[in-house]
N, C-alpha and C. Protein backbone atom coordinates (compact mmCIF):
# COMPACT_ATOMS: atom_id res chain seq x y z
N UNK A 1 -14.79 17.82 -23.00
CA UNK A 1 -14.81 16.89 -21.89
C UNK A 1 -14.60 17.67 -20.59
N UNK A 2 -15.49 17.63 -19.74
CA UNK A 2 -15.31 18.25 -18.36
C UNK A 2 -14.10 17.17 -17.58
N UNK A 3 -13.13 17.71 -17.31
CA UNK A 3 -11.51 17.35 -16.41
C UNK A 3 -12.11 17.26 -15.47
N UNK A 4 -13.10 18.54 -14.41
CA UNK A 4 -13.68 17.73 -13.03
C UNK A 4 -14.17 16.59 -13.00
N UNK A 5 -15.12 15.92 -13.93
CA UNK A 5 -15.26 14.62 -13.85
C UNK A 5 -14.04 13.88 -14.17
N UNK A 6 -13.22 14.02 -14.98
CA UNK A 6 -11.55 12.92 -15.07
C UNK A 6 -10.84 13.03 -13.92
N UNK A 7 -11.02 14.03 -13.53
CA UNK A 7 -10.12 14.06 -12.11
C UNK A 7 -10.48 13.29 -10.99
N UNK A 8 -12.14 13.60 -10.60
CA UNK A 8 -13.00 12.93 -9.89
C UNK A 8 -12.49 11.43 -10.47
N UNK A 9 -12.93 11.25 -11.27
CA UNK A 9 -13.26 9.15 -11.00
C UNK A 9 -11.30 9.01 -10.95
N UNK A 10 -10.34 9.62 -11.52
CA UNK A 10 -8.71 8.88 -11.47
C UNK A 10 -8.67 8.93 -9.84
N UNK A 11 -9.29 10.10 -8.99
CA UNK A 11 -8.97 10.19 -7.72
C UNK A 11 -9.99 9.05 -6.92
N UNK A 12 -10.82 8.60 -7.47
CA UNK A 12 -11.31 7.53 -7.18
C UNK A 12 -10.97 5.84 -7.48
N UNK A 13 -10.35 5.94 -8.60
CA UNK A 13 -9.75 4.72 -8.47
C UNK A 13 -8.41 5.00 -7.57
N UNK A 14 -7.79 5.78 -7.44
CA UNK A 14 -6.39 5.97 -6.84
C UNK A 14 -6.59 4.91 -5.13
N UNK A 15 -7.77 5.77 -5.01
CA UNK A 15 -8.46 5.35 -2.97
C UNK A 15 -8.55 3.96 -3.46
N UNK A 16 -9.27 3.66 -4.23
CA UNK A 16 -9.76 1.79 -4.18
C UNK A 16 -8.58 1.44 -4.49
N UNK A 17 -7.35 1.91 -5.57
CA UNK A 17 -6.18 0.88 -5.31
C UNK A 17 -5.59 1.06 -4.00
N UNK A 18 -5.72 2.02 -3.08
CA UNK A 18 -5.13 2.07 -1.91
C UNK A 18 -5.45 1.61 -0.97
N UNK A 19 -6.79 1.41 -1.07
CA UNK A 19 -7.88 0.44 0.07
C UNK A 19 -7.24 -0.85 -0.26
N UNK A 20 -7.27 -1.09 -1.81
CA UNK A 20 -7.23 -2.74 -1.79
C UNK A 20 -5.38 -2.93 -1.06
N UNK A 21 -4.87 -2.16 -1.56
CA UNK A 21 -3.49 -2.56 -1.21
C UNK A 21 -3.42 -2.58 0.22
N UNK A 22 -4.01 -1.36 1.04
CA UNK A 22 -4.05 -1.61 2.31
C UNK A 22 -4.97 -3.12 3.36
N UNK A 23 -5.89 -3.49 2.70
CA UNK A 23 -6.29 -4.79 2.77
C UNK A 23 -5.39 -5.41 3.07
N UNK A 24 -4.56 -5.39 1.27
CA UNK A 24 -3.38 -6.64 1.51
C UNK A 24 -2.18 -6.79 2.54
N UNK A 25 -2.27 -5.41 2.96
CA UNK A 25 -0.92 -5.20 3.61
C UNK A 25 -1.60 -5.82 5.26
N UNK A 26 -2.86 -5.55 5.69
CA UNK A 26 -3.27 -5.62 6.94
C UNK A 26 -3.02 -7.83 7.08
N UNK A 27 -3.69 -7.65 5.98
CA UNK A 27 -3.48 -9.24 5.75
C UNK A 27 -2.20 -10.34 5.83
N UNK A 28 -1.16 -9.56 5.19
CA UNK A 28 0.35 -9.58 5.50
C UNK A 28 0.72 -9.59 6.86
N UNK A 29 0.06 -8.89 7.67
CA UNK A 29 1.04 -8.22 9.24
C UNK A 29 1.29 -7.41 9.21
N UNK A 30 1.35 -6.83 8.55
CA UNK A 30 1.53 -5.14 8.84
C UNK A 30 0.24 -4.49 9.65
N UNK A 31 1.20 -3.75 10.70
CA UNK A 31 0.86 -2.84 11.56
C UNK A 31 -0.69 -1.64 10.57
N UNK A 32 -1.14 -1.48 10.61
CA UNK A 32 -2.19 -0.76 10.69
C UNK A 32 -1.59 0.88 10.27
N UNK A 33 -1.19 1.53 10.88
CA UNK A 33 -0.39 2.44 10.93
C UNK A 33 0.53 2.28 9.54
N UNK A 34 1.50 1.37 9.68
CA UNK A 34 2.32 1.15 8.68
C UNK A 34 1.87 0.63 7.13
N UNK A 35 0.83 0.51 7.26
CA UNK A 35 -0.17 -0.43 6.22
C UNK A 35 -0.49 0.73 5.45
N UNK A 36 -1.40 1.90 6.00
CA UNK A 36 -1.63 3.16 5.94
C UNK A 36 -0.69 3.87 4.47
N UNK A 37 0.12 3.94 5.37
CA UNK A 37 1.88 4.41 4.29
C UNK A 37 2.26 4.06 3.68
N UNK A 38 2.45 2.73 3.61
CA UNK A 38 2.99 1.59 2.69
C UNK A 38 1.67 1.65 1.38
N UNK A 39 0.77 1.78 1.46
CA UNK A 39 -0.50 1.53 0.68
C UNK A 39 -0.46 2.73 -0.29
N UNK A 40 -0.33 3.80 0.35
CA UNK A 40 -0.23 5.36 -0.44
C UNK A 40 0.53 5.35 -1.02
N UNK A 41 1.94 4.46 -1.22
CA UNK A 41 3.35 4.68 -1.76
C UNK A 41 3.12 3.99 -2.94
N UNK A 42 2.33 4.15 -3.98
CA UNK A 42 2.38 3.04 -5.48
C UNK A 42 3.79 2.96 -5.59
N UNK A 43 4.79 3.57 -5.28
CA UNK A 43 5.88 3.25 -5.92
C UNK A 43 6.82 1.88 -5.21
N UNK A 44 5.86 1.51 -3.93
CA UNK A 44 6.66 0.48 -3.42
C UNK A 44 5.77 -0.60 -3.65
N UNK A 45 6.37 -1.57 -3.88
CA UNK A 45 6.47 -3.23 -4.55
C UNK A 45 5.43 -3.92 -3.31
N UNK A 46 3.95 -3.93 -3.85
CA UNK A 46 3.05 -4.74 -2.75
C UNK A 46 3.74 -6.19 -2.33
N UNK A 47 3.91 -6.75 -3.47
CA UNK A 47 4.19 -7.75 -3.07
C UNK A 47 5.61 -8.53 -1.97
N UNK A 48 6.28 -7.57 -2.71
CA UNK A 48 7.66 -7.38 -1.35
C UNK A 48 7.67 -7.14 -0.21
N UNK A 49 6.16 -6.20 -0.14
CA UNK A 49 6.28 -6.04 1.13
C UNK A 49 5.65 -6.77 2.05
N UNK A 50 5.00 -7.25 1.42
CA UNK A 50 3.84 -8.71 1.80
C UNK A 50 5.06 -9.99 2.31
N UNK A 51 5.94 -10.10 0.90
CA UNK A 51 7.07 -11.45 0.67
C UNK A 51 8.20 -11.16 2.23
N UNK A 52 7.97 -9.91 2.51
CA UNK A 52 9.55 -9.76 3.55
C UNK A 52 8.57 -10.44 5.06
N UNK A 53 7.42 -10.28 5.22
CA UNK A 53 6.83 -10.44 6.67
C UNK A 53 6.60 -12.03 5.98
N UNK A 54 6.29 -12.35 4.96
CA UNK A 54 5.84 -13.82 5.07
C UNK A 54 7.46 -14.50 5.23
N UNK A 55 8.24 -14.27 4.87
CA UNK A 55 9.47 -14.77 4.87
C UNK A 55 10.26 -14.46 6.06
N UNK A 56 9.55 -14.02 7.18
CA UNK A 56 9.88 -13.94 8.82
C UNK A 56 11.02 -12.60 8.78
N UNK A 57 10.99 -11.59 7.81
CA UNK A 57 11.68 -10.25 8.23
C UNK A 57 11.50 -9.34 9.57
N UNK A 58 12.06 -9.45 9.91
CA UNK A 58 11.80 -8.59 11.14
C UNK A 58 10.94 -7.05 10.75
N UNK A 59 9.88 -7.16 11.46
CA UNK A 59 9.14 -5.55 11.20
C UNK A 59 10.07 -4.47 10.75
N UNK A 60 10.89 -4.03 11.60
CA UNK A 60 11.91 -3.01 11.35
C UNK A 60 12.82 -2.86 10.61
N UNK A 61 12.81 -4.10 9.82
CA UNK A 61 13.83 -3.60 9.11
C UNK A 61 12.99 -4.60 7.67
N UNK A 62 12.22 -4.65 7.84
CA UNK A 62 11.14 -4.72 6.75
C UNK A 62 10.60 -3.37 6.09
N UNK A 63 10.76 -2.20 7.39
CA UNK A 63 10.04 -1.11 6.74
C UNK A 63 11.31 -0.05 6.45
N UNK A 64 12.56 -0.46 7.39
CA UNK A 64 13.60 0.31 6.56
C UNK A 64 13.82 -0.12 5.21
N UNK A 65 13.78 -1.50 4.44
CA UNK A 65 13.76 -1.54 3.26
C UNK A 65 13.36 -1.11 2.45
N UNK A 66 11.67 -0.94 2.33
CA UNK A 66 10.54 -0.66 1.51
C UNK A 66 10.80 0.92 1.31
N UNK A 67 11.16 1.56 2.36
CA UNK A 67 11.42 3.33 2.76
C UNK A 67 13.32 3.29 2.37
């Protein structure tokens, strides 16, 4: 099995889960910038971070949480 092709398509789904998450995050309110970061981080909770701006968290300390 050629690994350049396994590597290729995992590093390709990696971007589309990060696109889609960044979608969601732009969709949420999140800043653009912050959407960016938040999106790359699989290890932070999409939906939390979505749940803290729908639930009127203040930006700043929405993103000190998540970080």
């Amino acid at each position: 099995m050629n690994t350049n092709l396994v590597t290729h398509h995992v590093a390709a789904v990696d971007r589309g889960v990060e696109d889609w998450r960044f979608r969601q995050l732009l969709a949420a309110g999140w800043p653009e910038r912050q959407a960016l970061v938040l999106a790359a981080h699989h290890d932070i909770d999409l939906h939390l971070a979505c749940d803290l701006l729908a639930k009127g968290c203040d930006l700043a300390l929405a993103w000190e949480i998540l970080l």
